[in-house]
Protein backbone atom coordinates (compact mmCIF):
# COMPACT_ATOMS: atom_id res chain seq x y z
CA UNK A 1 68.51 128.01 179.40
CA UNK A 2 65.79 125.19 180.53
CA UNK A 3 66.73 122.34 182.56
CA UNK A 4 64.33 119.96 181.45
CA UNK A 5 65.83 117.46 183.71
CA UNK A 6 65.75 119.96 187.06
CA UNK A 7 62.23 120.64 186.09
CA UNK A 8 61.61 116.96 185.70
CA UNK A 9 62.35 116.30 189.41
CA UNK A 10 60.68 118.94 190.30
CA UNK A 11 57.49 117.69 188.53
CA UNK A 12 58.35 114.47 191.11
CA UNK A 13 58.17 116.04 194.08
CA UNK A 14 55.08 118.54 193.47
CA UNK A 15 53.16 115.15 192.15
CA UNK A 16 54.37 113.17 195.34
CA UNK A 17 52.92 116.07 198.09
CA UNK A 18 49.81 116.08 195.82
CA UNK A 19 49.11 112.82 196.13
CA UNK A 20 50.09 112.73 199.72
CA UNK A 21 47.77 115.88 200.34
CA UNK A 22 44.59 113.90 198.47
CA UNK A 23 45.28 110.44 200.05
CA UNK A 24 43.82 112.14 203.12
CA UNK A 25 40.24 113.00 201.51
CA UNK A 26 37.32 110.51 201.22
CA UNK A 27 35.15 109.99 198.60
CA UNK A 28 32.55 111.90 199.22
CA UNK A 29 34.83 115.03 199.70
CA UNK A 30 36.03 113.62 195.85
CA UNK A 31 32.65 114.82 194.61
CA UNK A 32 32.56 118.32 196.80
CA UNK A 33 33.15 121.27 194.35
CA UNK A 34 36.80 122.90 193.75
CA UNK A 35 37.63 126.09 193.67
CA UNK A 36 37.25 126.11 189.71
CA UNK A 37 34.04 126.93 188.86
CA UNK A 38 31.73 124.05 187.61
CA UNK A 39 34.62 121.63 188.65
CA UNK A 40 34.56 118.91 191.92
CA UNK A 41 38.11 117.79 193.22
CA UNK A 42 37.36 114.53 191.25
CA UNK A 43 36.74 117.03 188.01
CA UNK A 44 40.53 118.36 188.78
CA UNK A 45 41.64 114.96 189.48
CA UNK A 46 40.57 113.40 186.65
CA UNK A 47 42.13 116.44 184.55
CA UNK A 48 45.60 116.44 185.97
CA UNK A 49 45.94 112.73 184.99
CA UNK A 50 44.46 112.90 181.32
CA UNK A 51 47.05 115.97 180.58
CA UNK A 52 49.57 114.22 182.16
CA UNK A 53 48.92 111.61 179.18
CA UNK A 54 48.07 114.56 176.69
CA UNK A 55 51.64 116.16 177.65
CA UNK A 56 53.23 112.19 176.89
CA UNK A 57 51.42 112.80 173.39
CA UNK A 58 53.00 116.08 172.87
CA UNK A 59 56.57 114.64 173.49
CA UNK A 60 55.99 111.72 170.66
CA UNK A 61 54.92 114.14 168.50
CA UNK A 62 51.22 113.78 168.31
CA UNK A 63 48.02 115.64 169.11
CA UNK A 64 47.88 116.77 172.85
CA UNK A 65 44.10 115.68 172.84
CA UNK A 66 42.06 114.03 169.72
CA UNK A 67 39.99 117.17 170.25
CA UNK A 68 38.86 119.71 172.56
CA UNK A 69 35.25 117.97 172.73
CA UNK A 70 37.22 114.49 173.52
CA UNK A 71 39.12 116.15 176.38
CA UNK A 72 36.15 117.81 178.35
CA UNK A 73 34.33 114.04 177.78
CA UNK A 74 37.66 112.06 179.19
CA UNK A 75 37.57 114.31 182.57
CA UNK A 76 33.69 114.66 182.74
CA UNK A 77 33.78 110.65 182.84
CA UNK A 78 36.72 110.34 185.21
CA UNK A 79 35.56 112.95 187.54
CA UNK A 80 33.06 110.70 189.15
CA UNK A 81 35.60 107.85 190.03
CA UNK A 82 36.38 107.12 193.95
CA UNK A 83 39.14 108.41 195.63
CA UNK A 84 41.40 105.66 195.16
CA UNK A 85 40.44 104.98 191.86
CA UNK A 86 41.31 109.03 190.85
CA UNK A 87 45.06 108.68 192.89
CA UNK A 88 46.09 105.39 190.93
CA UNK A 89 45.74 107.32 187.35
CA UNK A 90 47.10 110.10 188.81
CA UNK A 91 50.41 108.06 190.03
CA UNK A 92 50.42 105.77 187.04
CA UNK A 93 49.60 108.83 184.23
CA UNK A 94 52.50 110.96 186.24
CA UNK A 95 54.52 108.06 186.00
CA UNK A 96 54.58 107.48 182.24
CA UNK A 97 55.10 110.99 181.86
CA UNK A 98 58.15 110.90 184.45
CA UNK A 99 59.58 107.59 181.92
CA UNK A 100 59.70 109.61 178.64
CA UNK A 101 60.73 112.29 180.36
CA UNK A 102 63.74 110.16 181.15
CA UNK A 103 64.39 108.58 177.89
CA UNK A 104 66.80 110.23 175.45
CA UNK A 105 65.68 113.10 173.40
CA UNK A 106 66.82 116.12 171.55
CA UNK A 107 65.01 118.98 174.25
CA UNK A 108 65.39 122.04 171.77
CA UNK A 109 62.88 120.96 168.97
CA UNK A 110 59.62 122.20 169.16
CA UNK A 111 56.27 120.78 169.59
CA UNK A 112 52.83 121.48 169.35
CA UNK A 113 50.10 122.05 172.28
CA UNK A 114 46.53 122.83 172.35
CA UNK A 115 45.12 125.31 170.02
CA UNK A 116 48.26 125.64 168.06
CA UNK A 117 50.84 126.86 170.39
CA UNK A 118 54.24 125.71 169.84
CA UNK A 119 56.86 125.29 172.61
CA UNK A 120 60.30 123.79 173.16
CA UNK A 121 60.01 120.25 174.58
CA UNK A 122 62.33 121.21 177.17
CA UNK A 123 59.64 123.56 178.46
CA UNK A 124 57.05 120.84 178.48
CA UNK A 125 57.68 119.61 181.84
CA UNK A 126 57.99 123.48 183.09
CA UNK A 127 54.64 123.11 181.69
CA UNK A 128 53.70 120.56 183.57
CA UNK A 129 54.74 121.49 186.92
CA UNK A 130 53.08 124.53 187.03
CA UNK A 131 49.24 121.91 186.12
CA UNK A 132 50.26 120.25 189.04
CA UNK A 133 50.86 122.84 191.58
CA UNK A 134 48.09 124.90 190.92
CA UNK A 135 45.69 122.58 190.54
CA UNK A 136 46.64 121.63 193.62
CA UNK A 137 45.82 124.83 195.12
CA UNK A 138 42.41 124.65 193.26
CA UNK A 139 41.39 121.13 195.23
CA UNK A 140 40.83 123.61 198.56
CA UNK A 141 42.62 121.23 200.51
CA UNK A 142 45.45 123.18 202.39
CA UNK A 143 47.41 124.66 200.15
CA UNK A 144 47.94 127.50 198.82
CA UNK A 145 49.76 130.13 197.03
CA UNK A 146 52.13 131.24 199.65
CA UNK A 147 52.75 127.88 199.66
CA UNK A 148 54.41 126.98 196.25
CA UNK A 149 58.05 126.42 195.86
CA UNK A 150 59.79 129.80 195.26
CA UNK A 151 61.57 129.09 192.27
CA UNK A 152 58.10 127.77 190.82
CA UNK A 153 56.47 130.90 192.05
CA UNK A 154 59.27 133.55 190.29
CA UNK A 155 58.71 131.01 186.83
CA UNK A 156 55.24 131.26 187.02
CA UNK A 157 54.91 134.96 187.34
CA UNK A 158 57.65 135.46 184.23
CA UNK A 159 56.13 132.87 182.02
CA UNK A 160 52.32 134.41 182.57
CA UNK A 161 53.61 137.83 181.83
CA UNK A 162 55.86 136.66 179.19
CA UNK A 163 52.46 135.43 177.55
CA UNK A 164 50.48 138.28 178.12
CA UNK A 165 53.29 141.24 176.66
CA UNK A 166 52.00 142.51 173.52
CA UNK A 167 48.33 140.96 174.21
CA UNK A 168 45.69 143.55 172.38
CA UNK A 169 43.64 143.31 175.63
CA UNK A 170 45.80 144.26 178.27
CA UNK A 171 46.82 147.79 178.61
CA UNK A 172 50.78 148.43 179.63
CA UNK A 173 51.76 147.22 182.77
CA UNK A 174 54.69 147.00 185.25
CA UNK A 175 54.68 144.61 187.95
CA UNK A 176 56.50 145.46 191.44
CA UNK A 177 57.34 142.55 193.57
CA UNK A 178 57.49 142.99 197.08
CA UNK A 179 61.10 142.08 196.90
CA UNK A 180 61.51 144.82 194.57
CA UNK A 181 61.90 143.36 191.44
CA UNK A 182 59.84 144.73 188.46
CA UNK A 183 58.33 142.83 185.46
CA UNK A 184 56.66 145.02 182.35
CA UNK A 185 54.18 143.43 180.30
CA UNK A 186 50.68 143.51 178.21
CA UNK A 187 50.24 146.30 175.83
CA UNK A 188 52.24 149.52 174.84
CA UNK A 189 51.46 152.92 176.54
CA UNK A 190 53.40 155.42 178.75
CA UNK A 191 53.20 155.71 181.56
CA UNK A 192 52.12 151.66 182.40
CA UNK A 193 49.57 151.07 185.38
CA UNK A 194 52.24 149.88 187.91
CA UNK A 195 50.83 146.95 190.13
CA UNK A 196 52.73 146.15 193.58
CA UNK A 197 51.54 143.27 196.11
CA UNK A 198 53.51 140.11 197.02
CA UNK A 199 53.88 137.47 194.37
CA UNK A 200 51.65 135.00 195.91
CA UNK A 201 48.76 137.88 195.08
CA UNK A 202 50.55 138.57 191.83
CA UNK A 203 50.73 135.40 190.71
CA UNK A 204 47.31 134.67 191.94
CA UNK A 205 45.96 137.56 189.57
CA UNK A 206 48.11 136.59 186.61
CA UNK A 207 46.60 132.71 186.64
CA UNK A 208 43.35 133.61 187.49
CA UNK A 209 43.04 132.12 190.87
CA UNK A 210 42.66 136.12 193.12
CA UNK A 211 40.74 138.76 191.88
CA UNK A 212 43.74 141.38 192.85
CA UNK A 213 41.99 143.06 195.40
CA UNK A 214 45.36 142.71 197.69
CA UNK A 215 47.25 144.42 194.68
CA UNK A 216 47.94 147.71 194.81
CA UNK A 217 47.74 149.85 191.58
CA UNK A 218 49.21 153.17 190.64
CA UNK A 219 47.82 155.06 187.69
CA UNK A 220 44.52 153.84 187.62
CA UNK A 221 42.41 150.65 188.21
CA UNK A 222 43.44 146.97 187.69
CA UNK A 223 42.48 145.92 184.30
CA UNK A 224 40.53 141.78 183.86
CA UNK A 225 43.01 139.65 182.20
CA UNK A 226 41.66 137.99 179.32
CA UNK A 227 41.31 133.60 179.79
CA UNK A 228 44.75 132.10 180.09
């Protein structure tokens, strides 16, 4: 069962130590590249407040972005902005998506995302939490993986694999915590590759952010994961 309203506050907080974390940059480290490729901090910035209005559109029941060509334009022409420029959307976009988050609303109907995907709404701010904490990871600025909330990191790791069992691309795999939990997912086959590392490094693979080269695999080599 999702707690919307748990996830809610926990959007809060992860948005508050954000904006705490950037209030200590300048503007020219605004316009000094991420660690997303092709992206500046103000590129990430820009794109954490513009889904924070896209996820608002999702809840009334409207498109999450006009289209995907209006969505790279919106962040290519807010990435430039200066710092304090970039953390007023950020607070005010977060904030309108903290207000409706608030208001009454039936939580188990389902909504549409980019692409086509379909959700609950009560996963939506799930959804959002996990923009906002690894995005702030990508900014460079101090924190990092082993830094996430634990509860966000164990979420993270089930939702990703969630998404990729069954995917045609990835081969069967069984993922072994270092607390010694295990999580199968992609594709059928016996035996699955087993992967074991701590889930800072798993979850790191999983979104994209680590290559896996702290993962340990049994039963062959670690397979690329196809674009989240």
């Amino acid at each position: 069962m999702i707690d919307h309203a748990h996830d809610l506050e926990s959007v809060r907080g992860a948005t508050e130590r954000l904006l705490t974390a950037a209030a200590t940059l300048d503007d020219a480290a605004v316009t000094e590249s991420s660690r997303l490729p092709g992206w500046s901090r103000g590129h990430v910035l820009a794109h954490l407040s513009r889904n924070a209005d896209a996820l608002v559109n999702v809840l009334r029941g409207q498109p999450m972005y006009a289209s995907a060509e209006a969505r790279d334009t919106d962040i290519e022409r807010d990435a430039p902005r200066p710092l304090d420029v970039q953390l007023t959307d950020l607070r005010d976009s977060a904030e309108r998506f903290q207000e409706l988050g608030a208001a009454p609303a039936d939580w188990s109907r389902a909504v549409e995302l980019r692409n086509g995907v379909t959700d609950s709404a009560a996963r939506v701010p799930f959804r959002r939490w996990a923009e906002v904490e690894l995005h702030h990871v990508d900014l460079g600025i101090g924190y990092e993986l082993e830094d996430l909330p634990e509860e966000f990191t164990q979420r993270e790791i089930t939702f990703l694999t969630e998404r990729f069992r069954g995917h045609p691309d990835v081969p069967a795999l069984l993922l072994e915590q270092d607390d010694g939990r295990r999580i199968p997912t992609g594709g059928e086959g016996e035996p699955p590759l087993v992967v074991t590392g701590r889930r800072a490094d798993l979850l790191g693979w999983l979104a994209g952010r680590r290559d896996g080269s702290a993962l340990t695999v049994h039963g062959g080599t670690l397979p690329p994961l196809p674009p989240l």
